[in-house]
Protein backbone atom coordinates (compact mmCIF):
# COMPACT_ATOMS: atom_id res chain seq x y z
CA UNK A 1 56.59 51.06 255.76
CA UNK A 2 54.90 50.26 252.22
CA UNK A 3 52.64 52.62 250.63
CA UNK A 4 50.82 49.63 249.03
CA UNK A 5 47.70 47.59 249.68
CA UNK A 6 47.78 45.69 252.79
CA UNK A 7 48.23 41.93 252.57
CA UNK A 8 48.32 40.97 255.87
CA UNK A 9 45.30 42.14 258.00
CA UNK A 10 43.62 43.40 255.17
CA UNK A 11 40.37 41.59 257.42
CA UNK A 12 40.93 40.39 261.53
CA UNK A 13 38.39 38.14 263.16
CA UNK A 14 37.90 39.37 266.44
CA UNK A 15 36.69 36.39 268.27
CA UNK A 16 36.58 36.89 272.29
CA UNK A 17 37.28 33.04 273.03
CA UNK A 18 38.92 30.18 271.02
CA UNK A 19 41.05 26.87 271.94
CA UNK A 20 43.89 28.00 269.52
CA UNK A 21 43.56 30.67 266.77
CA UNK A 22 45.96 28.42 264.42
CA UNK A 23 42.87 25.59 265.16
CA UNK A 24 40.17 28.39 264.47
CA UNK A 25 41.84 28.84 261.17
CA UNK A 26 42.83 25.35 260.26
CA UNK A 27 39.18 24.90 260.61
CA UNK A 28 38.33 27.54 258.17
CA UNK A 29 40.39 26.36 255.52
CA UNK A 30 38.78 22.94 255.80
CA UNK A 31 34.93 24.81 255.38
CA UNK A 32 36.13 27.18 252.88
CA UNK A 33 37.50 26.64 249.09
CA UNK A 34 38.66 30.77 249.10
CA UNK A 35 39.63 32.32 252.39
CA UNK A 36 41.77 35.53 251.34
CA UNK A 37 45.32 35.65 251.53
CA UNK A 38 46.54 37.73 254.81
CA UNK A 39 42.98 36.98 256.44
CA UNK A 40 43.83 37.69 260.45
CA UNK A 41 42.06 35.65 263.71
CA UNK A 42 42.74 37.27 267.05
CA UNK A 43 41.07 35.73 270.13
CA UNK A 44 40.89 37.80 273.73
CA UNK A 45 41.40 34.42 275.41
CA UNK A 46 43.01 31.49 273.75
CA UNK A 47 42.31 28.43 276.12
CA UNK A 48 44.63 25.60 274.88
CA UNK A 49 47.19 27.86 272.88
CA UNK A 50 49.45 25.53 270.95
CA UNK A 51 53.64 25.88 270.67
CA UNK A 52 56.36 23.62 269.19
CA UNK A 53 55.32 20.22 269.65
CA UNK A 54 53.33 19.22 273.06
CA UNK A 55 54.48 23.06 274.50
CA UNK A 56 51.25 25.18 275.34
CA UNK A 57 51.25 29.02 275.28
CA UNK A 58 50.04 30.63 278.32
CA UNK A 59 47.93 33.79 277.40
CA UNK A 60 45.77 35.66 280.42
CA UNK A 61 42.39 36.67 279.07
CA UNK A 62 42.51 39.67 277.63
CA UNK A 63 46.52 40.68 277.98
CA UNK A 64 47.96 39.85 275.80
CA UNK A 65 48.37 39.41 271.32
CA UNK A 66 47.02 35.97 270.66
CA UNK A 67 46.94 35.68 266.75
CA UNK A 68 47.48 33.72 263.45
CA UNK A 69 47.32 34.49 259.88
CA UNK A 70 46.69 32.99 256.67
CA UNK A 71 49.32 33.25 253.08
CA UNK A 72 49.74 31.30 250.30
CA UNK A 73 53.36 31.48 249.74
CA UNK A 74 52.90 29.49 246.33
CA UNK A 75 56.22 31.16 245.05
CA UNK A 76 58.36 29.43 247.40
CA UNK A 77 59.39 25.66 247.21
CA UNK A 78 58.66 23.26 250.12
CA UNK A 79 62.14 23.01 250.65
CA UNK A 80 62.46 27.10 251.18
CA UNK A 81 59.39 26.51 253.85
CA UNK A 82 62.55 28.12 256.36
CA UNK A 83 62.10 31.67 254.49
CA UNK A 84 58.56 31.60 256.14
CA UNK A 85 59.91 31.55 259.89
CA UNK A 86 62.57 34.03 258.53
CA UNK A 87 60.15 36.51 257.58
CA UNK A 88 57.83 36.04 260.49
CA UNK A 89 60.71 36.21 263.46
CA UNK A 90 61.73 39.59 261.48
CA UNK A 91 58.72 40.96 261.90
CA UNK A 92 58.04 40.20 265.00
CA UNK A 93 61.33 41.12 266.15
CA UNK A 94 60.71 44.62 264.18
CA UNK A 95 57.37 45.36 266.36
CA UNK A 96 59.22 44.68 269.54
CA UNK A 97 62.26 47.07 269.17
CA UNK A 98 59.91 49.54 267.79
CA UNK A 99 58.48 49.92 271.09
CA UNK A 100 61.32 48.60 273.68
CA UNK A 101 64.09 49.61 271.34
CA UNK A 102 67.01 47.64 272.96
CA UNK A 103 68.08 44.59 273.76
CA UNK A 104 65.74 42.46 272.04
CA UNK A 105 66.91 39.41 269.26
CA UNK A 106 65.86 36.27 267.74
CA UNK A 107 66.16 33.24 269.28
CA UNK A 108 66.75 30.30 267.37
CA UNK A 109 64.52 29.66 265.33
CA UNK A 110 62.07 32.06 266.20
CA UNK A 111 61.30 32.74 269.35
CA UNK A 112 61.57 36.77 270.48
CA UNK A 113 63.67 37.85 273.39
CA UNK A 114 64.36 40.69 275.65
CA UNK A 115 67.84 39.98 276.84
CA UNK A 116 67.26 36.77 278.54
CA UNK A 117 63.43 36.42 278.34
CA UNK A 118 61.05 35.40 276.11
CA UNK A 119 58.49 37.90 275.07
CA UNK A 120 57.07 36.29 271.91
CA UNK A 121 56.63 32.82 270.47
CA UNK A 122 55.65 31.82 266.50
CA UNK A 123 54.05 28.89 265.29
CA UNK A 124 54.42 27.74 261.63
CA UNK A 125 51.95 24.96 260.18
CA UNK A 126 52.41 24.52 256.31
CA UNK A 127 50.31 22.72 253.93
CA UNK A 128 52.75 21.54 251.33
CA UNK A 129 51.24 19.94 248.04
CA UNK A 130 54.18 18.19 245.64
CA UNK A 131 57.04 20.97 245.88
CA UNK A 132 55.12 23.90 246.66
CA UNK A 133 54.03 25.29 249.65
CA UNK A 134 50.12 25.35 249.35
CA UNK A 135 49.42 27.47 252.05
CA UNK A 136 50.84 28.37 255.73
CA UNK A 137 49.08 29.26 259.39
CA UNK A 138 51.07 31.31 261.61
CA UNK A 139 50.17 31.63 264.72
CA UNK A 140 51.76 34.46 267.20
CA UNK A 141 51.69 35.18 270.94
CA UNK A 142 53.39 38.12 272.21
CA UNK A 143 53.37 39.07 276.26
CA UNK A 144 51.63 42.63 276.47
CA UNK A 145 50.16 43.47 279.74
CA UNK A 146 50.54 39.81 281.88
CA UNK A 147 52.67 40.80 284.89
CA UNK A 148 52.37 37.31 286.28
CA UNK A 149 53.12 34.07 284.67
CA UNK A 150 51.84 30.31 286.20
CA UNK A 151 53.26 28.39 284.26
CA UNK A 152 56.66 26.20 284.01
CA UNK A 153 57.83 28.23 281.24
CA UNK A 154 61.58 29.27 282.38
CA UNK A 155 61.74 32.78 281.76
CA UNK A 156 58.76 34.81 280.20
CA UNK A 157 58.67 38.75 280.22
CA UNK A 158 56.10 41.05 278.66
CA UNK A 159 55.88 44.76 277.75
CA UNK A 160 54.38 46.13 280.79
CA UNK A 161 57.05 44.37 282.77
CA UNK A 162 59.56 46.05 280.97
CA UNK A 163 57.91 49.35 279.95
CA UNK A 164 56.44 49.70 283.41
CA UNK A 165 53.36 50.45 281.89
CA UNK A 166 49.63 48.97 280.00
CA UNK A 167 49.27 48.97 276.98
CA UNK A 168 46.16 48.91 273.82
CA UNK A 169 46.22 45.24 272.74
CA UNK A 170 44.06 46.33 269.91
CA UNK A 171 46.52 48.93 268.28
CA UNK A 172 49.37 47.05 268.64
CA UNK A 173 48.00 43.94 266.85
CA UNK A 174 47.51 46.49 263.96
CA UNK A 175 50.75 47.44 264.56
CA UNK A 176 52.10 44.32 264.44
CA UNK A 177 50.26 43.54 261.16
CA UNK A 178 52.03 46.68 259.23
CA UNK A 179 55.30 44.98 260.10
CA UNK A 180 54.22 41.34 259.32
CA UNK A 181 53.00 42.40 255.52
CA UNK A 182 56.83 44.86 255.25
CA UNK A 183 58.52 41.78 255.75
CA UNK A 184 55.95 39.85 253.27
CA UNK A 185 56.12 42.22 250.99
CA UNK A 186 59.81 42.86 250.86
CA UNK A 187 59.72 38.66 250.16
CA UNK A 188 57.71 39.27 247.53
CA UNK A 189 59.63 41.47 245.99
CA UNK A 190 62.77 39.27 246.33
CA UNK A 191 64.36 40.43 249.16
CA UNK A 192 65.19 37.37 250.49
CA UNK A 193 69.04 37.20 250.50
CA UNK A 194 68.45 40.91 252.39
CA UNK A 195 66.45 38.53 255.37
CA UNK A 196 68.76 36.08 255.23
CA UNK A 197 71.45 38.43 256.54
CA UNK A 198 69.24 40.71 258.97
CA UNK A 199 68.02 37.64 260.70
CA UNK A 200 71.85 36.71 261.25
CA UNK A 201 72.81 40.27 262.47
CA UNK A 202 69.07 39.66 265.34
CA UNK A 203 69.95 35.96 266.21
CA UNK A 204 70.71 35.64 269.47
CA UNK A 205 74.27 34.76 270.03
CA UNK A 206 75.39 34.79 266.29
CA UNK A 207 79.02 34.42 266.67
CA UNK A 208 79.43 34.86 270.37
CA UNK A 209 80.93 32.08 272.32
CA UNK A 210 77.90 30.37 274.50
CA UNK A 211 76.65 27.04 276.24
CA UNK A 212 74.85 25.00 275.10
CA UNK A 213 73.92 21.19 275.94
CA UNK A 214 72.79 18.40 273.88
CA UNK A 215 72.02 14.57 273.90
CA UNK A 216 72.73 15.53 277.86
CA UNK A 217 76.32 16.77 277.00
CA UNK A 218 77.06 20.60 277.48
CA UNK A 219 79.83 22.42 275.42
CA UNK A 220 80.98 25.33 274.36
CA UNK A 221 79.76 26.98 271.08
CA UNK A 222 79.21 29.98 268.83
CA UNK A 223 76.25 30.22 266.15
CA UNK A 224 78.04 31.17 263.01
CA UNK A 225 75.06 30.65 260.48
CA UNK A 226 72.05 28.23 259.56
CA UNK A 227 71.49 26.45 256.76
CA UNK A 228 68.95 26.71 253.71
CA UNK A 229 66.81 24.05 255.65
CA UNK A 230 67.04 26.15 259.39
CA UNK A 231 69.17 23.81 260.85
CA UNK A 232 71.69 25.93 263.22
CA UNK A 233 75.51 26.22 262.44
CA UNK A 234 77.64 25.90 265.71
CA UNK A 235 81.14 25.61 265.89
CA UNK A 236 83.21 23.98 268.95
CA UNK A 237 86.55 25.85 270.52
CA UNK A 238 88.11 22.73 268.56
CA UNK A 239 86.69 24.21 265.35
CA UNK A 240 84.15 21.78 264.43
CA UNK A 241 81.08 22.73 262.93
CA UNK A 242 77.94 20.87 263.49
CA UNK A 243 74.24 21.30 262.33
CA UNK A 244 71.35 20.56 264.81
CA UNK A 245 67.71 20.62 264.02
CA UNK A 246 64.89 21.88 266.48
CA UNK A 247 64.74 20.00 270.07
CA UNK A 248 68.10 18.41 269.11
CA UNK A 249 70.31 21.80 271.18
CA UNK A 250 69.76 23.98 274.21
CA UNK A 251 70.94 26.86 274.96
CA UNK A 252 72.32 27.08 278.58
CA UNK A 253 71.62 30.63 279.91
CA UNK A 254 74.22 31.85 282.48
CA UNK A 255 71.20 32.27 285.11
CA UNK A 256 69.63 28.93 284.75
């Protein structure tokens, strides 16, 4: 990892109850003209935690990594706001295989699997002014020590049910801050074009034949890229490519 000064989690709010730390921090940017870049809110219990759209994250108290962080990606054009979820779902990624070391990729966009599971989820909220991307919230949830799961989520894991054992929340939400500011730092330092293709070589099925379904109609499919704007490539046994935008595909796993 870098030698150099931490960006992100260079200060963590430690805040033992909140609604939804991307809220908490959307909150903060409204009070505050300066809130420093790579500022950190993790919550012990997130009450209403917030995914894609109307989807809700369910977090047991005290389990489990329930986080968000603030950058000003100023360098990057609104329409590059993609290279944000890039970076994140690397890092992510990074902190899981450093502990479970197998099996574990990116799903489309960027939710983090292990095998068939999902382990971690990100949320992105930019605020873009003209063509620049003023600032961005990401919030992250990662399954730690939850061994049970109530909700109708399809097919959530954690570490302790893989690992078989508990594990310090606290250290590994420093841990996962080292690999979030890597991945912003290699950014920085114009390493994009190296994300782009490590994100490819973690996405879960890139170029492996699988089904999916959508508008109700299943078929069969490999990923074989996604665009500038995040939109997934797939390709039909008849050869025909098609993009598809978030909500729009589903991927069909062979135990659903």
């Amino acid at each position: 990892m870098n030698g150099s000064k931490n960006i992100i989690g260079n200060k963590i709010i430690v805040l033992d109850k909140v609604n939804s730390t991307n809220a908490y921090l959307q909150e903060l940017t409204k009070k505050n003209d300066f809130i420093n870049e790579g500022l950190v809110v993790f919550s012990k219990s997130q009450i209403d935690g917030k995914g894609l759209g109307k989807n809700k994250w369910e977090s047991e108290d005290g389990k489990n990594i329930a986080m968000s962080f603030y950058i000003k990606p100023e360098f990057l054009n609104a329409a590059d706001n993609y290279t944000i979820c890039r970076f994140v779902a690397l890092a992510v990624c990074d902190f899981v295989i450093s502990i479970v070391k197998r099996d574990v990729a990116i799903k489309w966009p960027n939710d983090i699997y292990y095998q068939n599971k999902k382990i971690a989820g990100i949320l992105i909220e930019n605020n873009i002014s003209g063509s620049v991307i003023k600032f961005s919230l990401v919030g992250i949830g990662i399954n730690i020590n939850q061994q049970v799961f109530k909700s109708d989520a399809p097919n959530p894991v954690s570490l302790i049910n893989i690992m078989g054992r508990s594990f310090r929340v606290k250290s590994l939400l420093k841990k996962l801050c080292l690999f979030l500011d890597e991945r912003y730092s290699q950014l920085l330092n114009g390493g994009m074009s190296i994300q782009e293709l490590e994100y490819l070589e973690k996405l879960f099925g890139f170029n492996t034949w699988l089904n999916f379904k959508s508008e109700n109609l299943s078929f069969e499919g490999k990923i074989i890229g996604v665009s500038p704007f995040g939109h997934l490539i797939i390709q039909d046994r008849k050869g025909k490519r098609k993009e598809f935008e978030q909500k729009e595909i589903q991927f069909i796993f062979p135990d659903n």
